[in-house]
Every structure is written in C-alpha cells, then in structure tokens.
Protein backbone atom coordinates (compact mmCIF):
# COMPACT_ATOMS: atom_id res chain seq x y z
CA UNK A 1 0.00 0.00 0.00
CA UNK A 2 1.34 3.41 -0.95
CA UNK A 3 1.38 6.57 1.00
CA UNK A 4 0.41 9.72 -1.49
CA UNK A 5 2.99 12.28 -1.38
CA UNK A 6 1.50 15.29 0.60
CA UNK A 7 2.98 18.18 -1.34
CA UNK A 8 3.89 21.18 1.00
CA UNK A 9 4.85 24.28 0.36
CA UNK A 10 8.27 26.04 2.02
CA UNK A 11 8.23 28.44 4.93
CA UNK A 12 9.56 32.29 3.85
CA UNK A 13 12.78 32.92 4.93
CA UNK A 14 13.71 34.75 7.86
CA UNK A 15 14.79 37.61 8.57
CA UNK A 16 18.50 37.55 8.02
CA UNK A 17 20.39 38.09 11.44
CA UNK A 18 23.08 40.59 11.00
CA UNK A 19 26.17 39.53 13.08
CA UNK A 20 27.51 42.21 16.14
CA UNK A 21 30.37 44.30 14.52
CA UNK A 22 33.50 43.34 16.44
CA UNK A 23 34.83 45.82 19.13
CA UNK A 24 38.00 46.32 18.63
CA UNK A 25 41.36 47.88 20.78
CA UNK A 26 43.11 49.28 18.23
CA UNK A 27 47.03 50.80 19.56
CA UNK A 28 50.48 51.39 17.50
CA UNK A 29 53.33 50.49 19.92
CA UNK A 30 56.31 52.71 20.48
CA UNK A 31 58.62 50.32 17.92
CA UNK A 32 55.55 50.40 14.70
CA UNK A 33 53.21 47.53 15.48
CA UNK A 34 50.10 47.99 15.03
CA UNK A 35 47.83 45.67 17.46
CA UNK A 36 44.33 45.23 17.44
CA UNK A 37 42.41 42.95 20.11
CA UNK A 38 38.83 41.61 19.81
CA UNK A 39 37.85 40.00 22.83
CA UNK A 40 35.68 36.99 22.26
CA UNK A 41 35.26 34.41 25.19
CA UNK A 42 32.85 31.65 24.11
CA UNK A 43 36.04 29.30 23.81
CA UNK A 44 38.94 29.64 26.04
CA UNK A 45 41.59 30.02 22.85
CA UNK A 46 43.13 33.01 20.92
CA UNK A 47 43.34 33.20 17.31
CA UNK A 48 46.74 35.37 16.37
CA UNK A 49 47.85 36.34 13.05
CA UNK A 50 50.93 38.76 12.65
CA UNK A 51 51.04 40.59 9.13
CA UNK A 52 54.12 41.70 8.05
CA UNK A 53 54.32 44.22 4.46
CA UNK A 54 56.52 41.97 1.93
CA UNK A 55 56.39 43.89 -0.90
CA UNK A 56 59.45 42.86 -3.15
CA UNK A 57 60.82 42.48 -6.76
CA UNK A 58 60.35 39.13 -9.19
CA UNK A 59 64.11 39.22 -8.67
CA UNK A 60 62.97 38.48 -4.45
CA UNK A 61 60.49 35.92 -5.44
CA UNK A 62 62.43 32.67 -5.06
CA UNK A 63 64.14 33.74 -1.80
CA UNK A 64 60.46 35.08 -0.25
CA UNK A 65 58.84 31.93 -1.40
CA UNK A 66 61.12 30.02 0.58
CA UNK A 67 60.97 32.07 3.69
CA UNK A 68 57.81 31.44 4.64
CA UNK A 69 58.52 27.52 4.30
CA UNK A 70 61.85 27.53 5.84
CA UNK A 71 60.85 30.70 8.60
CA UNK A 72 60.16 27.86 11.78
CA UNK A 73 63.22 26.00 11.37
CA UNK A 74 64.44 27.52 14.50
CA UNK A 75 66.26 29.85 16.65
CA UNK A 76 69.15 30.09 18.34
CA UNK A 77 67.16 28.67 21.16
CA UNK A 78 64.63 26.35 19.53
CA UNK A 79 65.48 23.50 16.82
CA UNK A 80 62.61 23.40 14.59
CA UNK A 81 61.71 19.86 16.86
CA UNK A 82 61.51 21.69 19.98
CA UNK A 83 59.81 25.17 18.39
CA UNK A 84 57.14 22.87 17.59
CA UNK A 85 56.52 21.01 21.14
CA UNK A 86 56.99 24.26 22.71
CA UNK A 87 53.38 25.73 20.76
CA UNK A 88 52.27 21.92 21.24
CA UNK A 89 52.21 22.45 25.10
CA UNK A 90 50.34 25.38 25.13
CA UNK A 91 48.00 23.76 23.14
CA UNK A 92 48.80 26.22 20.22
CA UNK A 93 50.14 25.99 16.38
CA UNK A 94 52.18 28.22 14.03
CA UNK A 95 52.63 28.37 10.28
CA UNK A 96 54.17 30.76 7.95
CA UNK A 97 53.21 31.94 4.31
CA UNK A 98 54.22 34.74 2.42
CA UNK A 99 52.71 36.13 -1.16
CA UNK A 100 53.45 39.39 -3.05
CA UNK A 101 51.96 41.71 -0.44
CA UNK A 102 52.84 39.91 3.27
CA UNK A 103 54.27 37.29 5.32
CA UNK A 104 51.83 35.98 7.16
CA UNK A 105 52.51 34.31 10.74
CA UNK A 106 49.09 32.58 11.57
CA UNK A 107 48.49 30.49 14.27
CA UNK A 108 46.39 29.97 18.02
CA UNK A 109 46.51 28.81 21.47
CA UNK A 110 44.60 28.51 24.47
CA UNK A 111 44.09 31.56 26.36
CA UNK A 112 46.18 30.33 29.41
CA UNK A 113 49.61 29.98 26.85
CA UNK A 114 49.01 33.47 25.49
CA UNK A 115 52.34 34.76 26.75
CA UNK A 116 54.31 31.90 25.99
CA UNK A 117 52.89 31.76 22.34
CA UNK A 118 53.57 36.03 21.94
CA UNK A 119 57.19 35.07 23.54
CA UNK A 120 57.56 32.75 20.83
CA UNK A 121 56.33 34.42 18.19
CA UNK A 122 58.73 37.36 19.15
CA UNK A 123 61.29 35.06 19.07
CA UNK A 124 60.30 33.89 15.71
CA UNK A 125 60.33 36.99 14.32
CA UNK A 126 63.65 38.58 15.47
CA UNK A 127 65.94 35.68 15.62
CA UNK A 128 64.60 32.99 13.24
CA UNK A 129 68.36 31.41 11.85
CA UNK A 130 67.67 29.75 9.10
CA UNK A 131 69.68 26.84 9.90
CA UNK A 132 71.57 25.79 6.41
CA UNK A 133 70.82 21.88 6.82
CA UNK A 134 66.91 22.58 7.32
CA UNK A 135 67.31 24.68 4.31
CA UNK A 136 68.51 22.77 2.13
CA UNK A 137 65.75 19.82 2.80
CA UNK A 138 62.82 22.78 2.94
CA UNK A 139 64.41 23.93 -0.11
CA UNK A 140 63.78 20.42 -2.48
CA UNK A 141 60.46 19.92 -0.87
CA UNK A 142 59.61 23.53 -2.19
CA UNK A 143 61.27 23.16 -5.15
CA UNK A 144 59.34 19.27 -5.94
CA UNK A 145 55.80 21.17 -5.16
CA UNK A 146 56.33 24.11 -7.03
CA UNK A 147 57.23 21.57 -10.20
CA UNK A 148 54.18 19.39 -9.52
CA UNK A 149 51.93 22.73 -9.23
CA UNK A 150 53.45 23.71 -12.65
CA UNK A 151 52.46 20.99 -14.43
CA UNK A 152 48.75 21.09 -13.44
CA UNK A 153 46.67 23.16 -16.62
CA UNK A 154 45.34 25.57 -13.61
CA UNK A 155 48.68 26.73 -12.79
CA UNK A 156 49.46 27.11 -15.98
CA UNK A 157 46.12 29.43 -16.80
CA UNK A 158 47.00 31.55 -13.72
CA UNK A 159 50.56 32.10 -14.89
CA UNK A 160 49.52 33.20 -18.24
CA UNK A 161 46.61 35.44 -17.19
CA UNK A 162 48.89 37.38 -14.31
CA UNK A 163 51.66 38.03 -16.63
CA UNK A 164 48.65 39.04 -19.68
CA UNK A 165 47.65 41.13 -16.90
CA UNK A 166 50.13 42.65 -14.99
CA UNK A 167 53.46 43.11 -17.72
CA UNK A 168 56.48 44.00 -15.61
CA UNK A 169 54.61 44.13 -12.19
CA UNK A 170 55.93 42.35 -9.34
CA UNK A 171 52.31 40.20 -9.45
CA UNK A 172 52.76 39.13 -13.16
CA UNK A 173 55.11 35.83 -11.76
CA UNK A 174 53.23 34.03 -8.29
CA UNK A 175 55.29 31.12 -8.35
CA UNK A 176 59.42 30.97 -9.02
CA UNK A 177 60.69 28.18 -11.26
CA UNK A 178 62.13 24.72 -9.28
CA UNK A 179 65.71 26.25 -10.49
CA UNK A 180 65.15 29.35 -9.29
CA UNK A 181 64.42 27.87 -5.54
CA UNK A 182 66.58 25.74 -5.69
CA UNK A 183 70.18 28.31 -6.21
CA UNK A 184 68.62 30.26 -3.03
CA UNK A 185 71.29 29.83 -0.45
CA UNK A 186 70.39 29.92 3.77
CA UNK A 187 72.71 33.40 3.63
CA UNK A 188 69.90 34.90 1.22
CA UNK A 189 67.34 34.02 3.93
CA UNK A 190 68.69 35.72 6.70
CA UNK A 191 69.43 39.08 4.68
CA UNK A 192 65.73 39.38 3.10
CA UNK A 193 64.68 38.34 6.59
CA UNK A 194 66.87 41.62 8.13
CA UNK A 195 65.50 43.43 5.63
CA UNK A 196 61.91 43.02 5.62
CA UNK A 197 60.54 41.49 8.65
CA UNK A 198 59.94 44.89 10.63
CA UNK A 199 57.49 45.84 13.15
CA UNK A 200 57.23 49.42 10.76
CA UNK A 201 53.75 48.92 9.46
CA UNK A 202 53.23 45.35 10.47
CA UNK A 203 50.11 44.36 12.35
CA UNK A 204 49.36 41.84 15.26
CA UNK A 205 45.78 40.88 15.30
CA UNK A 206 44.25 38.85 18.35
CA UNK A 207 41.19 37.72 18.79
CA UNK A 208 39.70 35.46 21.79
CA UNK A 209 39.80 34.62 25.33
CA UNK A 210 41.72 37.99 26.47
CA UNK A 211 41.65 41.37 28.11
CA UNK A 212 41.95 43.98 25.75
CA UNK A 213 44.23 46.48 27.83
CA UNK A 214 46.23 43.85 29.79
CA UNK A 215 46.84 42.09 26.22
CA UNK A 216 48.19 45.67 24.67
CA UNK A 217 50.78 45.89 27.45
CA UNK A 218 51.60 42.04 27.22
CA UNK A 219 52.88 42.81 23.62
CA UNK A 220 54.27 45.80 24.05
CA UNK A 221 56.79 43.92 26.49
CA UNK A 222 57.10 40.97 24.52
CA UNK A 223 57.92 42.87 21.03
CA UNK A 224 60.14 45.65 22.50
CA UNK A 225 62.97 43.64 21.13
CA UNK A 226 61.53 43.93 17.79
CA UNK A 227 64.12 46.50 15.82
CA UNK A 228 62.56 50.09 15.30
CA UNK A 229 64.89 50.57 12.12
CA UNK A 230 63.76 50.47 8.50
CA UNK A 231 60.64 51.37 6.17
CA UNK A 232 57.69 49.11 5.38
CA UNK A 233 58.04 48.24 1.79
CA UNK A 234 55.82 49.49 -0.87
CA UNK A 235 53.74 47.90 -3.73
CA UNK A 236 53.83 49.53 -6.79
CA UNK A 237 50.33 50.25 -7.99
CA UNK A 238 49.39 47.58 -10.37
CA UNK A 239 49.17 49.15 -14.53
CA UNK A 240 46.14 49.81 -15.69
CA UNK A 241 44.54 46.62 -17.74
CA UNK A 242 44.63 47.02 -21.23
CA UNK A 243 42.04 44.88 -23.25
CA UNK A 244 43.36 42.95 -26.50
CA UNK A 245 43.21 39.49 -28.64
CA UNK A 246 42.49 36.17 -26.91
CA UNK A 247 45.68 35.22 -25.54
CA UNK A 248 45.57 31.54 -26.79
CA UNK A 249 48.44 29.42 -24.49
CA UNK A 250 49.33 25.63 -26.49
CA UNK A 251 49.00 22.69 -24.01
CA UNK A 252 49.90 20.17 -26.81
CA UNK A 253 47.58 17.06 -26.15
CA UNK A 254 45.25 18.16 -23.50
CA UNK A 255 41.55 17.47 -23.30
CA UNK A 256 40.37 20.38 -21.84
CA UNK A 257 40.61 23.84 -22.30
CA UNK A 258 41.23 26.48 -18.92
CA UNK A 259 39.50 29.75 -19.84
CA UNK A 260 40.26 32.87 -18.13
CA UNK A 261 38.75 35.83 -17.75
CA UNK A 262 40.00 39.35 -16.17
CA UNK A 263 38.06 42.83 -15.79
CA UNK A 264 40.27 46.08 -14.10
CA UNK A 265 37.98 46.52 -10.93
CA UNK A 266 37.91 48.82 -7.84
CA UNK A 267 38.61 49.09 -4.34
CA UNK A 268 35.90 48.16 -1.60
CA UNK A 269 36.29 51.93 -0.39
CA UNK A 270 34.82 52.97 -4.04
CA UNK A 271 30.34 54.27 -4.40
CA UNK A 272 30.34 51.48 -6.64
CA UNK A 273 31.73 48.33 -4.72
CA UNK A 274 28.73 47.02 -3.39
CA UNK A 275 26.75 46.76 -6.73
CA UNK A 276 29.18 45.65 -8.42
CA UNK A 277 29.66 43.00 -5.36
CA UNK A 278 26.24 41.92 -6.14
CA UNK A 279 26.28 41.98 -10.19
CA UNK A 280 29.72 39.40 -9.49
CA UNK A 281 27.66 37.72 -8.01
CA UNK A 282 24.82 37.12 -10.44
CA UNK A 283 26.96 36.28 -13.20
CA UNK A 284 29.13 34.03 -11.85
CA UNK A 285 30.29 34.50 -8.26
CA UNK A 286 27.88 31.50 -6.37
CA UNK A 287 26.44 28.09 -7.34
CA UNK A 288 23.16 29.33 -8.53
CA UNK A 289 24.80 32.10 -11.04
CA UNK A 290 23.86 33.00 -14.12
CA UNK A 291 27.14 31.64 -16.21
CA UNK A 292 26.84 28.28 -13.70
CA UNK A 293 23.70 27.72 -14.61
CA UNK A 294 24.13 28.24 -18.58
CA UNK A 295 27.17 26.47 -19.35
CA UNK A 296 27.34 23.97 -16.08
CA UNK A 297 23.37 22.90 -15.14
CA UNK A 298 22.17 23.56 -18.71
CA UNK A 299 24.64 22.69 -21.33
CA UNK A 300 26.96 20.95 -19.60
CA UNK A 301 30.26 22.20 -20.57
CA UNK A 302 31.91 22.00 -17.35
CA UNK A 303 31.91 21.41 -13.74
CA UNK A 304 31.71 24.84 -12.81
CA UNK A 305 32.50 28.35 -13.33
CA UNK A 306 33.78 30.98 -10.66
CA UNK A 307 34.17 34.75 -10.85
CA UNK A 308 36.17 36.51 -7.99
CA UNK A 309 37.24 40.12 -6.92
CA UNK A 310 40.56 39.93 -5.86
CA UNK A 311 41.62 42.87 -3.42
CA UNK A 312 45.57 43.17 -3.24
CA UNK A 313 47.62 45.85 -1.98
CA UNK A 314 47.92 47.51 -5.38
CA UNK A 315 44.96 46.93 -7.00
CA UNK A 316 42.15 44.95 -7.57
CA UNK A 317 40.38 42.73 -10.47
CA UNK A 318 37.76 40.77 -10.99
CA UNK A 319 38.40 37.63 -12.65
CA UNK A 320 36.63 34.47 -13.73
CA UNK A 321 37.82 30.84 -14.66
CA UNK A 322 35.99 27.91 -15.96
CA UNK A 323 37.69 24.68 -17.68
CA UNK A 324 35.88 23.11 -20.59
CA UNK A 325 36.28 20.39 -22.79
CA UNK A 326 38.41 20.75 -26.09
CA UNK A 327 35.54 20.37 -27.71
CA UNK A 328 32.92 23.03 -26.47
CA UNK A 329 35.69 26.03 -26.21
CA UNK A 330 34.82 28.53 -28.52
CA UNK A 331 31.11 27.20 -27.65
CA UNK A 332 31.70 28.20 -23.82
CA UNK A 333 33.99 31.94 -24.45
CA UNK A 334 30.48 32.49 -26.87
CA UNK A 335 28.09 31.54 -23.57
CA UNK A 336 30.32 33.26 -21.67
CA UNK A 337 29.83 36.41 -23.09
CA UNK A 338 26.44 36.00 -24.10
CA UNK A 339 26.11 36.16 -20.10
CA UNK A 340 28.17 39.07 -19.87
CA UNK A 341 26.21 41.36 -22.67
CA UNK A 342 23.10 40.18 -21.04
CA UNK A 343 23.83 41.65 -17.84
CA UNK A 344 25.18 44.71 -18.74
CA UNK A 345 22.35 45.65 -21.12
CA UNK A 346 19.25 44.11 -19.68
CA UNK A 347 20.20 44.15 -15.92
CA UNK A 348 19.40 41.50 -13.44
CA UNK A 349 16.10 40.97 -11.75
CA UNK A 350 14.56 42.10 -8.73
CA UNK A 351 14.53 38.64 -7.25
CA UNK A 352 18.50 38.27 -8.24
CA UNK A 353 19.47 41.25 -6.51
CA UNK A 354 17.76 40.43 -3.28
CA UNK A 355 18.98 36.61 -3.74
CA UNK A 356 22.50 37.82 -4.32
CA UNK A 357 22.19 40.36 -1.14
CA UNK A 358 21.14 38.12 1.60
CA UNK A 359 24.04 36.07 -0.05
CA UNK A 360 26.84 38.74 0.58
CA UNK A 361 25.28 39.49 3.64
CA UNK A 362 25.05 36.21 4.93
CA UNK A 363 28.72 35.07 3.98
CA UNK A 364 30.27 37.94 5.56
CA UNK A 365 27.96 37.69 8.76
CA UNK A 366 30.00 33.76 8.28
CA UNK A 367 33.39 34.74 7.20
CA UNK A 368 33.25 36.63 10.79
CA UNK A 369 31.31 34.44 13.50
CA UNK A 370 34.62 32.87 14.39
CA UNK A 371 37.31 33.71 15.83
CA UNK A 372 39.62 31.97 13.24
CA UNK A 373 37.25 33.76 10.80
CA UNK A 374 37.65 37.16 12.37
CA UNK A 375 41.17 37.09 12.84
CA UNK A 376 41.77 36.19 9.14
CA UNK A 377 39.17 38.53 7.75
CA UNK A 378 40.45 41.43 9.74
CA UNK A 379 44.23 40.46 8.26
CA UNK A 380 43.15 40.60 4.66
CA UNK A 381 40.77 43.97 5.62
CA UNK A 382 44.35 45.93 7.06
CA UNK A 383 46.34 44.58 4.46
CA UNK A 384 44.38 47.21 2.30
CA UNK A 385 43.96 49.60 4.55
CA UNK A 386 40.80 48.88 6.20
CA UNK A 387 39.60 47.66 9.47
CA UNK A 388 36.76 47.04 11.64
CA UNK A 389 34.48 50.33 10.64
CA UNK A 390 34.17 48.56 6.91
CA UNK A 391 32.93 45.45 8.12
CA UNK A 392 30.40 47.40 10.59
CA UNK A 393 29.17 49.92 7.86
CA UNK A 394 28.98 46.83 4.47
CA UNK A 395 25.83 44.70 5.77
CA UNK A 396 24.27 48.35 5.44
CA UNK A 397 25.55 49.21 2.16
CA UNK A 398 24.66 45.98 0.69
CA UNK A 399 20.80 46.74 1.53
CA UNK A 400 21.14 50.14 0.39
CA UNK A 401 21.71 48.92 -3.52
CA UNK A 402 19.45 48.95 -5.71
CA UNK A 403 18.38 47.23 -9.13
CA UNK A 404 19.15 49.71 -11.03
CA UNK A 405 22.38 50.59 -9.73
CA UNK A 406 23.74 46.85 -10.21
CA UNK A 407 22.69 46.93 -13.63
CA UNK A 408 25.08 50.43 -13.72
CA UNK A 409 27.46 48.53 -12.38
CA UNK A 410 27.72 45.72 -14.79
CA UNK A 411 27.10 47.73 -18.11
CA UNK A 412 30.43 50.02 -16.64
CA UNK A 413 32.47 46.77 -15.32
CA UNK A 414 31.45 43.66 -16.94
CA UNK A 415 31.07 43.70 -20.54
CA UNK A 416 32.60 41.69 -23.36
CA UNK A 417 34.17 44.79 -24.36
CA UNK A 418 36.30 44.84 -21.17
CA UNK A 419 37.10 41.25 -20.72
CA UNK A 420 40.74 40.28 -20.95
CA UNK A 421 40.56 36.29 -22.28
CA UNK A 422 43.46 34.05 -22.09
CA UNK A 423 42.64 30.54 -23.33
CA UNK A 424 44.97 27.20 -22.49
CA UNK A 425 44.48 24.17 -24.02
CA UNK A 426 45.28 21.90 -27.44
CA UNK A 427 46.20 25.01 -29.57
CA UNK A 428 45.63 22.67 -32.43
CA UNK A 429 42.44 21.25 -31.35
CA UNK A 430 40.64 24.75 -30.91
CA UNK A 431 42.75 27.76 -32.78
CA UNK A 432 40.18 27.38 -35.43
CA UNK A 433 36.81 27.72 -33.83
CA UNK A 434 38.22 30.30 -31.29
CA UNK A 435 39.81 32.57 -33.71
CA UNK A 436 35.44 32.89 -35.72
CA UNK A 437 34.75 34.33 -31.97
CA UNK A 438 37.56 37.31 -32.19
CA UNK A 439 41.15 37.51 -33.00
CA UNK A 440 43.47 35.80 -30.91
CA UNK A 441 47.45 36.10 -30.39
CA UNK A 442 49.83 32.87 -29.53
C-alpha cells in the first residue's frame, strides 16, 4: 500500500540576522606595530595572526617563497623539533606563508599559553636562523611542489593570465621556477629576513579569550625587542589593464581547455563596490549564477564556473575561470559572453538582486562568527587599509543597492568589451573555432 505524497509548500525565509560588529582595541606600539584585540570568550583560545608588508621584486620571489617555508626552522634557542613542542604544550600551532603583499605568521593557542605563544612568536620573528641543513631539505620539498603545481593546466592558466595582466609588475610571476628555488642559499634568507621582517607597518591581530588592555601591554613587552629601524616596503600600484586578442596558451595534447577571464575593478572603499559585489555575483560569483547555470546545469560544458574580486595591496580585479572540454571552447567563451552582454544591457532581476544580497550578507555575517574567521578577515581587511568600521558599515551598504544601480554597475564593469581572455588548451584542437569568436594572439 502506498502513502500519497502530501505536497507542501516552504516556509519564507527569515529575517536575516546581521552579526555584532566586532569591538576592537586598536594601539600602535612605540617600535611600529600595530595591534588590534577583539575579545571573544565563548572558547577559552586566541586566534593570532601577525602581518608583516613583503612587498618585493620578481628578482625576491624565489628567496620570499622560501621564507615562509623555511621561517620555523628555528632559533638560536629552539630547533625546529623543539619550536614545535613548545606551541604543542600550550596547546597552540604556528605556520608561515608569504605572497606578493605579506608574510603571514598565523596560528592559536589557548588563552592560558598566550604569553608563551607572543614570547615565541617574538622570538620567531627577530631571531629565526635559518639553519643551512633545514634549508637545504625545505628547499627540495619547495622546489618538488612548485614543479608538480606547474604541471597542473590551472597553474598554468593563472601564470599566463597574471603576466597578460600585470606586464612587468611584481604580481605578473606568483610562483618561481624549481631552479630558481633551488640556487637560493640559507645566507639569502637571513638578509631578506633583516631586511623586511619589521614591526614598521606590520600588524598583530588577536582575537579570543583575552583582556583587551592587559593584552596591549603584554605585547608591548614581549615585542620591544623587535628593531625600530627600517621602512615598510611598498607595492607599486598595479598598470592599468589594457584589453586585447584572446591570448591563446598551447597545451599540446590536453583534453580540456582552462579559460580565463579578467576585468580592471575597484577598491571596496569605491560608491560602486557594493553593486558591483552583487552583479559578481549574479553572473558568476555563487552556485546558482547566471554563467553556472548556462554552461554547467544547462549545457553541460563543465563542472563549474567561478568569478572573484581579488583585493591586493595595489589593486584589484575581478576575474573568472571555468575549464571546458576541447571540444565546447569557442562554444563556452560564446556563452560566456552571451552572459556578460546580457547583464550589462538588460540588468538583473529584482529577485537576483535580493537573492544575491542576503548572499553577501550572509557570507560575511560567516566569514566573521569565528574567531579563526575574524582574525583572518580582519588580516586581509588591514592589508588594504581597512579595518573594523568597513565590516560594521557593508551589511548596510549591501541593503542600500538597488536594481538599477547593479545593472550600472555591470554595463560600466562587466562587458565583453572589457574582458581580458586568455585561453589554455590543445592550440591545435581549438585555434580554429576560437579565432570565428575574435582575433586571438599565440
């Protein structure tokens, strides 16, 4: 005997909740740190992350790049062994990574090994030795990865697209060659390290378990050690994007083709940020976008697509990748801008907008209910000059948008017009159908 299906129909949706903005003790200590505390006490641990300015030439790349894997190989009072089961007993962790703009020193512990985990930190920080036999093993595991990454098509589609993008700029080349890591010598290390790791416009951020005033003090002992000499370096500002033929990269033999697509953007400070936020969004910055929907749920041309603004120190774009079989490429660059044209000349819906703005406000009210969340969110906010008043003030602005000035936003940002397209894949296989779409330079 069957049970008929009793068909239902779905409660509205809530009201979204709009997380507390963050109080935060914000003080610059006598030697250039910057410090900012966010007490949070549901769990008895503190989230730290210490970003330092890293700014440096292509010429710097290999040596930086191996920095931040080689950075906790000890002191002249910790082996890299015991470094590690020093933050292990007070129930904390520590990792390194550095990229064009920072070194970033992330890590947490429980409330109670605070000091111990600042005192090693500190240490990190102004006596890390480099120790030439740890080197030289960190320096073939780098090396090994890096060639792996290198041979994946993605890598290869990034590469192409940052150096289509950026000429001569310090971002056009995120990853050194296997070579080039592996002629960096310990020496190298310790001079970049001299050179760059200053407290001069670096910024400790805390968030957790702690007292705001008695943490501010805490550090300001701890760091005073920290040298008080030297600049934080500078970021040129990134060129301004100039639009051209499809860059068409050969990847002799492969089945699939990586598309890539860049637009100049602007700064989250700028009117227009938040609609054009929300028009990202619609075409292709969730699951249930526009361009996803097209050439993933409808046609079937790839797994998914993904559009992005990207906020670095000296500059931002908005870019958008999807990888497609050989066969449907010039198929997917037409859907893709068939998207594109659509959205800049007939807008989006009502019902998109408000979709796409309980969206952003929702993943922000996320990216910061955390304190792993917060702490990272608020690095990534200072790196370009922003802080805690952004984050308060955005839910608001996202509300504020309208229809009409999304649609603005995408017929002024995202239009064929202004797409930069770089295209990897069987040169062979797809010059042909790709080059009836627009002209194209190899």
């Amino acid at each position: 005997m069957s049970q008929a299906t009793i068909s239902r129909p779905l409660p509205p949706l809530a009201e979204p909740r709009h997380a507390e903005p963050p109080q935060v003790t914000d003080k610059t200590l006598p030697n250039g740190l910057r410090v900012m505390i966010v007490q949070r006490s549901a769990v008895p641990l503190v989230e730290v992350r210490l970003r330092v300015p890293f700014a440096g030439t292509s010429d710097e790349l290999p040596i930086a790049t191996l920095l931040g894997e080689t950075m906790l190989s000890g002191t002249s009072t910790h082996t890299d062994v015991t470094l590690a089961a020093a933050l292990q007993a007070l129930g904390g962790g520590l990792g390194a990574s550095v990229d064009a703009d920072r070194l970033l020193l992330a890590g947490n512990t429980l409330a109670t090994g605070l000091p111990g985990f600042l005192e090693l930190l500190s240490t990190v920080v102004t006596d890390a030795q480099y120790p030439d036999p740890q080197v030289a093993v960190e320096r073939e595991h780098l090396a090994d990865h890096i060639e792996v990454a290198l041979s994946q098509s993605s890598t290869a589609a990034r590469a192409a697209l940052v150096k289509r993008l950026y000429g001569d700029h310090p971002y056009a080349v995120e990853l050194p060659t296997p070579a080039q890591v592996r002629e960096v010598a310990a020496e190298q290390l310790r001079a970049l390290h001299a050179s760059k790791v200053l407290p001069a416009g670096s910024t400790l951020i805390l968030v957790g378990d702690v007292e705001a005033e008695e943490t501010v003090r805490l550090a300001e002992t701890v760091f005073a050690g920290w040298a008080t000499s030297g600049v934080a370096s500078e970021m040129p500002p990134i060129p301004a994007l100039v639009t051209g033929p499809t860059l068409l990269v050969n990847r002799e033999g492969s089945v699939q083709s990586s598309i890539r697509y860049a637009f100049e953007s602007i700064r989250r400070t700028d009117p227009d940020y938040p609609a054009l936020q929300l028009a990202n969004l619609i075409f292709a910055g969730y699951f249930s976008s526009r361009l996803v929907s097209n050439i993933r749920e409808d046609k079937g041309y790839t797994y998914s697509a993904h559009s992005s603004i990207e906020h670095s120190v000296a500059g931002s774009v908005l870019t958008m990748d999807a990888d497609v079989a050989s066969e449907v490429t010039a198929q997917s660059l037409l859907e893709i801008d068939y998207e594109l044209g659509r959205l800049a000349t007939s807008g989006p819906t009502a019902e998109e907008v408000e979709d796409v703005r309980q969206y952003a406000i929702g993943t922000l009210a996320l990216s910061i209910a955390t304190q792993s969340g917060l702490a990272s969110t608020l690095s990534a906010l200072v790196g370009i000059g922003l802080g805690p008043d952004w984050l308060e003030a955005h839910p608001q602005r996202l509300a504020e948008v309208t229809v009409e000035q999304v649609a603005q936003a995408a017929a002024k940002y995202l239009t064929p017009a202004n797409a930069i397209r770089v295209v990897l894949g069987d040169a062979d296989a797809i010059r042909s159908a790709v080059s009836v779409l627009a002209p194209i330079q190899e």
